[in-house]
C-alpha atoms as a PDB file:
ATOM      1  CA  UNK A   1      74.962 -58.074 -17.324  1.00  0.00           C
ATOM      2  CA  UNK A   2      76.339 -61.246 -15.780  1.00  0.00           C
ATOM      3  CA  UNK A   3      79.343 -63.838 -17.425  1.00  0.00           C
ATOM      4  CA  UNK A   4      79.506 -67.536 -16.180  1.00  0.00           C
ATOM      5  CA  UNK A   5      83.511 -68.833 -17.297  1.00  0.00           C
ATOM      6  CA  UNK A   6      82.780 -72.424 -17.569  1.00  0.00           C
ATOM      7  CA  UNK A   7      85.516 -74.543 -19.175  1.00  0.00           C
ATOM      8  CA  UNK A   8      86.267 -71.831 -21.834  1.00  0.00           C
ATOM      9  CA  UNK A   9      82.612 -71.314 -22.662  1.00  0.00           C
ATOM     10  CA  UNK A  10      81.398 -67.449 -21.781  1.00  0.00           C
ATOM     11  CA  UNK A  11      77.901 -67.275 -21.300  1.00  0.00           C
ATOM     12  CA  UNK A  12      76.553 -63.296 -21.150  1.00  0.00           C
ATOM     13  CA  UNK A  13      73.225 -62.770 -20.071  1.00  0.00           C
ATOM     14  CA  UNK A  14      71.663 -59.448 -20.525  1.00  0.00           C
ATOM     15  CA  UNK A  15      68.756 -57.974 -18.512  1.00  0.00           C
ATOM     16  CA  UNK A  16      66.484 -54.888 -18.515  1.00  0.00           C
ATOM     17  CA  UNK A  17      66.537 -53.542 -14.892  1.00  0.00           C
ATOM     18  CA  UNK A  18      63.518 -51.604 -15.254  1.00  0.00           C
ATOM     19  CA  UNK A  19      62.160 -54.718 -16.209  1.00  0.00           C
ATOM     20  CA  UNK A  20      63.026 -57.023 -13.324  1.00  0.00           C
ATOM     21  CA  UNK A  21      62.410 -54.603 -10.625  1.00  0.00           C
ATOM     22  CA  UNK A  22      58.824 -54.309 -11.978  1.00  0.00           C
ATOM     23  CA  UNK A  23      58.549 -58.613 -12.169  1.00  0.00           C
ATOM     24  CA  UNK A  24      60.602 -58.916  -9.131  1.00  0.00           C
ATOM     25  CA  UNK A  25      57.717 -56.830  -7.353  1.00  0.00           C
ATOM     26  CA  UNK A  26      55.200 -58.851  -8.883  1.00  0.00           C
ATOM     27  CA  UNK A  27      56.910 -62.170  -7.531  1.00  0.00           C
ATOM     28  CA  UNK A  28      57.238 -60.859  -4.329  1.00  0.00           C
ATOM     29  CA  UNK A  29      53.614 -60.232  -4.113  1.00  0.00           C
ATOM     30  CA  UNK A  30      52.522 -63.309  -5.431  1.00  0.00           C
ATOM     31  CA  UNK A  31      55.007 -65.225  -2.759  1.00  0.00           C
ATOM     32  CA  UNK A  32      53.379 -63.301   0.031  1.00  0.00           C
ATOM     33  CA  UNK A  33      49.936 -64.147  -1.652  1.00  0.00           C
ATOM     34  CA  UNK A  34      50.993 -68.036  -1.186  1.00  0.00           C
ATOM     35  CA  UNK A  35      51.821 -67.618   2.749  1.00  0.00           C
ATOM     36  CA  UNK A  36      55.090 -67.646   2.809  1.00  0.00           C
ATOM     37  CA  UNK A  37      57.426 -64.585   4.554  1.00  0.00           C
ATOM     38  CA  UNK A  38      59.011 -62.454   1.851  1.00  0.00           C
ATOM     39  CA  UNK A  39      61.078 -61.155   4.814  1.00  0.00           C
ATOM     40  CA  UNK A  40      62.426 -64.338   5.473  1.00  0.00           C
ATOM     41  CA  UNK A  41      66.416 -65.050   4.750  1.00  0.00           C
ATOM     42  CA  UNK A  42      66.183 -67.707   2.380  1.00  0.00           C
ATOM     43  CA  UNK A  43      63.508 -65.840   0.023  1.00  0.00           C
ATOM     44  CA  UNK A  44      64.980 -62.150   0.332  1.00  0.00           C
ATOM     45  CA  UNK A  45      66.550 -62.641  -3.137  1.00  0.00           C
ATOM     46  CA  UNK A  46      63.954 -64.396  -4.815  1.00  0.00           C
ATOM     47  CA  UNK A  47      61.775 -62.345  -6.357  1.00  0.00           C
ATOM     48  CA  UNK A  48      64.512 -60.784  -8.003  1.00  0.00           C
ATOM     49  CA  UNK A  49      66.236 -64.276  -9.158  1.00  0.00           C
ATOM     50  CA  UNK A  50      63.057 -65.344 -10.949  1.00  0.00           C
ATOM     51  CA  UNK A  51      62.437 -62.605 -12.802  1.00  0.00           C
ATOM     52  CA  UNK A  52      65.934 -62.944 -13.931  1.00  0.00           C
ATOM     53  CA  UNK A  53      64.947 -66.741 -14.381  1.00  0.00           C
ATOM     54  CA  UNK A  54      62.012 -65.531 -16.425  1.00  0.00           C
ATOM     55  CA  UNK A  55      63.406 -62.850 -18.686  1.00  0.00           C
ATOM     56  CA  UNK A  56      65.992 -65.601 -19.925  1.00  0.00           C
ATOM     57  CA  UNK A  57      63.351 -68.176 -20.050  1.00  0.00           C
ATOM     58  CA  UNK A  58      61.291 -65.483 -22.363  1.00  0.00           C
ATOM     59  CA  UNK A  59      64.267 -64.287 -24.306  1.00  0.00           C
ATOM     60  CA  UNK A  60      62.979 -65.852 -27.673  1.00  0.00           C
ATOM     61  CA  UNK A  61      60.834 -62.753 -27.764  1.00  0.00           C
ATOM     62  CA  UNK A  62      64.101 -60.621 -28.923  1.00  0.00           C
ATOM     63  CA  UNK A  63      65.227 -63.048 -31.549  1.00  0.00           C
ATOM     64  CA  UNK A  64      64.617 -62.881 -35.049  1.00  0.00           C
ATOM     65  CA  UNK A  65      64.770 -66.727 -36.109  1.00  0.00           C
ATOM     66  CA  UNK A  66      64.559 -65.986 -39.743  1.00  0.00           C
ATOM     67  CA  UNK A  67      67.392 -63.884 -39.367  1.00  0.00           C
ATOM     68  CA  UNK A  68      68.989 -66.677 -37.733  1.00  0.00           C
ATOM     69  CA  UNK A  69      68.972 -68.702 -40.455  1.00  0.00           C
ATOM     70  CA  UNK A  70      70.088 -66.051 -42.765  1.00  0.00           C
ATOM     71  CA  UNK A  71      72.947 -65.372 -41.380  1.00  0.00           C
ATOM     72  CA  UNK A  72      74.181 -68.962 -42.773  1.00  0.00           C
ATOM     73  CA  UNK A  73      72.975 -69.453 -45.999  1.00  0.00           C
ATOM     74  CA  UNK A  74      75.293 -70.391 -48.622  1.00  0.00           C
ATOM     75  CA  UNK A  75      74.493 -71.553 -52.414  1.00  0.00           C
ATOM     76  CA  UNK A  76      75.241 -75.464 -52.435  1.00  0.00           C
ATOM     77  CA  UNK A  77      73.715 -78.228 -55.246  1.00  0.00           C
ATOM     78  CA  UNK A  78      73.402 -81.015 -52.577  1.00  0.00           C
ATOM     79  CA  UNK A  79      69.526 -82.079 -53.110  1.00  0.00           C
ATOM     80  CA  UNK A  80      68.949 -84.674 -50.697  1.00  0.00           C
ATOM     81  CA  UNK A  81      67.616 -84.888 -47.611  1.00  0.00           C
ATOM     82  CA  UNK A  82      69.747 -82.820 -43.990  1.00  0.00           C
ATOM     83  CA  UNK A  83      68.428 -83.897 -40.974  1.00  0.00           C
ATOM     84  CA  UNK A  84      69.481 -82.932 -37.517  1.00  0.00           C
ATOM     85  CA  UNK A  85      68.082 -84.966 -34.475  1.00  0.00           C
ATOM     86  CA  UNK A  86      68.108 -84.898 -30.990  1.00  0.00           C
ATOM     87  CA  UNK A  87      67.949 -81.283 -30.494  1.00  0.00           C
ATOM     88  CA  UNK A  88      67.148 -80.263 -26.834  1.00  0.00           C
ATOM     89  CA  UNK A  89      64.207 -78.411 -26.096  1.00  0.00           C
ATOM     90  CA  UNK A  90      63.208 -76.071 -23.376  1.00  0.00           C
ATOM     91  CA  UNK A  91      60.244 -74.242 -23.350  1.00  0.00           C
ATOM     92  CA  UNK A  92      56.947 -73.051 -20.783  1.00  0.00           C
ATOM     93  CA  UNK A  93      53.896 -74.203 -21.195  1.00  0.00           C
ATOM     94  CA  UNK A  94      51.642 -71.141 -21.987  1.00  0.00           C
ATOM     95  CA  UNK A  95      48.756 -72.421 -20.069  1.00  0.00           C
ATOM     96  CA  UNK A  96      50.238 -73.001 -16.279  1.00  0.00           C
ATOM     97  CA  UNK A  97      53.593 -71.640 -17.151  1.00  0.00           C
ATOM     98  CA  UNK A  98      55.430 -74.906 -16.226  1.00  0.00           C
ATOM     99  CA  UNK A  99      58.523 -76.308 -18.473  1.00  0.00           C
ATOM    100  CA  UNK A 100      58.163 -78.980 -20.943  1.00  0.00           C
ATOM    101  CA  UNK A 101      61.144 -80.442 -22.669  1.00  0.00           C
ATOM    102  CA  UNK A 102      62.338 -83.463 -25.112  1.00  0.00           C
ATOM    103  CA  UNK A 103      63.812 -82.962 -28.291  1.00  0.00           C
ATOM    104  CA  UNK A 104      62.981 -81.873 -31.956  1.00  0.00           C
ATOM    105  CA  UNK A 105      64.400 -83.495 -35.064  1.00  0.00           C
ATOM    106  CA  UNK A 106      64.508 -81.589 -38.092  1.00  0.00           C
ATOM    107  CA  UNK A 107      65.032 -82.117 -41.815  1.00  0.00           C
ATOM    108  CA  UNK A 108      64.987 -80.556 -45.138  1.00  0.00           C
ATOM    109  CA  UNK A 109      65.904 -81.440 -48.458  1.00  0.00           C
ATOM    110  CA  UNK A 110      67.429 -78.356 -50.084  1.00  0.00           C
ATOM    111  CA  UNK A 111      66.734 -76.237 -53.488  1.00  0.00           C
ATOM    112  CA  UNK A 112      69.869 -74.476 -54.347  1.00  0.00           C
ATOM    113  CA  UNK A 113      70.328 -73.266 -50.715  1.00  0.00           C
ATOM    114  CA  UNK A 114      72.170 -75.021 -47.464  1.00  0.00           C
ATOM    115  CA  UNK A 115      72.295 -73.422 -44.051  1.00  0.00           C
ATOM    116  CA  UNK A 116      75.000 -73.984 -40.953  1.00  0.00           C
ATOM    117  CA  UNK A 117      73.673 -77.060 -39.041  1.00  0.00           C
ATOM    118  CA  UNK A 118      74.100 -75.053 -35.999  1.00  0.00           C
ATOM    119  CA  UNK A 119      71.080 -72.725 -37.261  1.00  0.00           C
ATOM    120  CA  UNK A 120      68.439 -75.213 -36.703  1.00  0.00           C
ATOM    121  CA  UNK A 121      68.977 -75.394 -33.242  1.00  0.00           C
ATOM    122  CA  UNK A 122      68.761 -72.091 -32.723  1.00  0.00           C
ATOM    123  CA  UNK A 123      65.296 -71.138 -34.485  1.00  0.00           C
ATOM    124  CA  UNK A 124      64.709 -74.067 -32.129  1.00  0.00           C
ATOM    125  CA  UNK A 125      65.815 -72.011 -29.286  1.00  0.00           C
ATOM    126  CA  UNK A 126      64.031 -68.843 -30.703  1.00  0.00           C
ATOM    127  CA  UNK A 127      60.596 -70.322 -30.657  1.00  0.00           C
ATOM    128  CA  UNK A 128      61.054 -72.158 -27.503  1.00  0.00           C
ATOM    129  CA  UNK A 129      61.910 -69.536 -25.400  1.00  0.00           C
ATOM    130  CA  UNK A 130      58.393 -68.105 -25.387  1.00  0.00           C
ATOM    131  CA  UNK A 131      55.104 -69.060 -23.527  1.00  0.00           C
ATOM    132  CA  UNK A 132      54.469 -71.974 -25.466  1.00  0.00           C
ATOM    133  CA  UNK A 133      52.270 -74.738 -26.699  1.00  0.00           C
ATOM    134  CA  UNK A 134      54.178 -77.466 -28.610  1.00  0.00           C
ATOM    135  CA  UNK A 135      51.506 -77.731 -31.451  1.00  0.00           C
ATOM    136  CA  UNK A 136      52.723 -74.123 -32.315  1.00  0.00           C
ATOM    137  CA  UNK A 137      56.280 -74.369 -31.596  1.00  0.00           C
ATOM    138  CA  UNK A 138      56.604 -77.145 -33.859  1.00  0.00           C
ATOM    139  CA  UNK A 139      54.516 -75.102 -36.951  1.00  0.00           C
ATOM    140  CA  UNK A 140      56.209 -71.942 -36.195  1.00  0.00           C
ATOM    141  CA  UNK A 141      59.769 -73.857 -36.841  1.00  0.00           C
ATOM    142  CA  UNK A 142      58.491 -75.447 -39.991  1.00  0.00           C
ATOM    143  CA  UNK A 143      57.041 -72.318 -41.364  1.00  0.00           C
ATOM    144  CA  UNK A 144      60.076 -70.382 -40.473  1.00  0.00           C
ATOM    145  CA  UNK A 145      62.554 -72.852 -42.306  1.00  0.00           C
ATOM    146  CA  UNK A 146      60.296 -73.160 -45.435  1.00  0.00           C
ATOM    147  CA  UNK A 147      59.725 -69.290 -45.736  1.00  0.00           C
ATOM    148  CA  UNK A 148      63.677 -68.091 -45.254  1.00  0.00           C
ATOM    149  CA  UNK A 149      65.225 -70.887 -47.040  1.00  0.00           C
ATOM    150  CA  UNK A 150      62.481 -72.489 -49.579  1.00  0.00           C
ATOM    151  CA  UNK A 151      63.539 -75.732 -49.777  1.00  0.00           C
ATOM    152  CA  UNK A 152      62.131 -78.867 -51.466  1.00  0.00           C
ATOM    153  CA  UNK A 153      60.319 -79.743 -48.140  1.00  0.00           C
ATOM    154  CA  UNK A 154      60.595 -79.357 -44.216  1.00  0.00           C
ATOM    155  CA  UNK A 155      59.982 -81.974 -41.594  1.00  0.00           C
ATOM    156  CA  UNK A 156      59.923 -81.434 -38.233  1.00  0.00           C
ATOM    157  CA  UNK A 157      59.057 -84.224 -35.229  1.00  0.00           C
ATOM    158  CA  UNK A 158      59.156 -82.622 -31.475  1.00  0.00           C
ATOM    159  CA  UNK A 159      59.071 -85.463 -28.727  1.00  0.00           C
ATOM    160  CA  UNK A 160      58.237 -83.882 -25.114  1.00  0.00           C
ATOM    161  CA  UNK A 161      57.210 -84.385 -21.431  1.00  0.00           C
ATOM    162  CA  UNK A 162      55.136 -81.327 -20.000  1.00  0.00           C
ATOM    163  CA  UNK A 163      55.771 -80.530 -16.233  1.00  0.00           C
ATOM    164  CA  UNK A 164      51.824 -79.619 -16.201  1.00  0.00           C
ATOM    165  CA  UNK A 165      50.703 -83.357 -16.775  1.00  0.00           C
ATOM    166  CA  UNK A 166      53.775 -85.016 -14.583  1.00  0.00           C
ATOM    167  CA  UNK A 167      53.399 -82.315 -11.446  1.00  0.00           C
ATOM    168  CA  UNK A 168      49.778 -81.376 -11.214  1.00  0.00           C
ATOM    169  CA  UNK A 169      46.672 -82.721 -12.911  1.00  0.00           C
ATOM    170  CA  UNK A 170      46.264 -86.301 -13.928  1.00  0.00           C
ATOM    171  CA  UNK A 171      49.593 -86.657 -12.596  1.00  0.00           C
ATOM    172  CA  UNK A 172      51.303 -89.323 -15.352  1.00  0.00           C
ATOM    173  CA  UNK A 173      54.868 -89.658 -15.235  1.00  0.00           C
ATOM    174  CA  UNK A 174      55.471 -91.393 -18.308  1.00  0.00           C
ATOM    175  CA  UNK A 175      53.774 -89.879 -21.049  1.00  0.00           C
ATOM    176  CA  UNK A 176      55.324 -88.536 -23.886  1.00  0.00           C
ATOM    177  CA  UNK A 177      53.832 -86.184 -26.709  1.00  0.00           C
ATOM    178  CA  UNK A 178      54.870 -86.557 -29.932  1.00  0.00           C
ATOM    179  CA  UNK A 179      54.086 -83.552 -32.724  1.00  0.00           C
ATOM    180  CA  UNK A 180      54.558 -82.792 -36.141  1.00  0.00           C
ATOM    181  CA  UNK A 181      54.773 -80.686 -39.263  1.00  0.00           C
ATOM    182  CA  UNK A 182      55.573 -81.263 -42.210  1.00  0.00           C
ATOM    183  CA  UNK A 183      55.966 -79.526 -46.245  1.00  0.00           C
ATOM    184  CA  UNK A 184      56.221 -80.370 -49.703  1.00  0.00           C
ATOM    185  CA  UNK A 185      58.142 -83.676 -50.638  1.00  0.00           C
ATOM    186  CA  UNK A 186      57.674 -84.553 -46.877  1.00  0.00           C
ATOM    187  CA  UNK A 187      53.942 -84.789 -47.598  1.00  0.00           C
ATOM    188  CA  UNK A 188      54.651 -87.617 -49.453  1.00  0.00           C
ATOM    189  CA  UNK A 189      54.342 -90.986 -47.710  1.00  0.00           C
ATOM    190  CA  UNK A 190      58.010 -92.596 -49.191  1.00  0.00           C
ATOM    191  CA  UNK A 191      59.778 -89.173 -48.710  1.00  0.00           C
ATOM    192  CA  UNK A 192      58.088 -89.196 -44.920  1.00  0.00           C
ATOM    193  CA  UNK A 193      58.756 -92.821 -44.235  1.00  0.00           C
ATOM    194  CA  UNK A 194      62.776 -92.224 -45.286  1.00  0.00           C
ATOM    195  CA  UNK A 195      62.820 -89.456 -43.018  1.00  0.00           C
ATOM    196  CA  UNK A 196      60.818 -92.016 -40.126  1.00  0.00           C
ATOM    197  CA  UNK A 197      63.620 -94.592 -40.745  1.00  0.00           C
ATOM    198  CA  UNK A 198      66.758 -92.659 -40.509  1.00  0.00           C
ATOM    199  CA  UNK A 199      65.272 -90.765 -37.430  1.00  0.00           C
ATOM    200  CA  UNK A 200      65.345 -94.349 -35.770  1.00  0.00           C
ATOM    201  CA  UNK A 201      68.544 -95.619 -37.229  1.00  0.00           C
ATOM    202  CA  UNK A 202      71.464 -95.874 -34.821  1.00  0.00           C
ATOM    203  CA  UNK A 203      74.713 -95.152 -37.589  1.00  0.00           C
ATOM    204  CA  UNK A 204      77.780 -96.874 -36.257  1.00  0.00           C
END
């Protein structure tokens, strides 16, 4: 287990050692495999620190997002539409295993039930931190949301760059994919076009 102290925040990551030794090895075979010397001072480590890198990377496999959301359910009779924007994403691309990131903007309109804001986020999290494609990631979120909490509809817009399009491959810096998902009231074209227009406002 390691603990970063930054500014009061305490950050615990856990690891299975069995684990990492056996990806560690794995690296360090694949390094050798590219030409490089696994023997050499600045790589000794290496192997070990991305497996570490990977395991956290991967940890979405461990959580339970619906249980996420669970956890912070509470009986409220607010029936419009929550929305929470801007929400960071980091995930791996499951077909070269590079990162893509943007952000994913979420709303529902709820049916008896509200959940803590800082939920969303996290089933975010959950689902991201697996070998991903964002067509899926931005499903599995949607499904998630309208299967634990059953709300009146669930919208959910995911805005990325993907490493495997900038770094290798047709090589275009600026593009941008844009996904989405959405259910009930959100299928229909005023409820969807609110939801467009207060995703672009800019509240003072």
């Amino acid at each position: 287990m390691a603990e970063e102290f930054i500014e009061g925040y305490v950050r615990s990551d856990d690891y299975n050692d069995k684990k990492i030794e056996k990806i560690a090895t794995m690296y360090s075979s694949i390094i050798s495999e590219l030409g490089e010397d696994i023997e050499r001072e600045g790589l000794l480590k290496t192997p070990e620190r991305v497996a570490k890198a990977m395991q956290y990377l991967t940890h979405g496999y461990d959580l339970d997002p619906a249980e996420i959301l669970r956890g912070a359910m509470f009986t409220e009779d607010h029936n419009q539409m929550v929305i929470v924007k801007d929400i960071e994403v980091y995930s791996m691309c499951e077909h070269h295993m590079l990162p893509f990131m943007g952000k994913a903007h979420i709303a529902y309109i709820p049916n008896g039930k509200i959940v803590g804001l800082s939920k969303l986020p996290r089933v975010v999290d959950a689902f991201a931190r697996r070998l991903q494609v964002q067509e899926r990631l931005t499903d599995q979120i949607k499904t998630c949301i309208q299967e634990t909490m059953n709300p009146l509809g669930v919208a959910v817009v995911i805005e990325a760059k993907h490493m495997c399009m900038q770094m290798r491959g047709i090589q275009k810096q600026n593009s941008v994919t844009t996904t989405s998902a959405f259910t009930g009231a959100f299928e229909k074209d005023s409820t969807r076009r609110e939801f467009i227009h207060l995703l672009s406002a800019r509240l003072s």
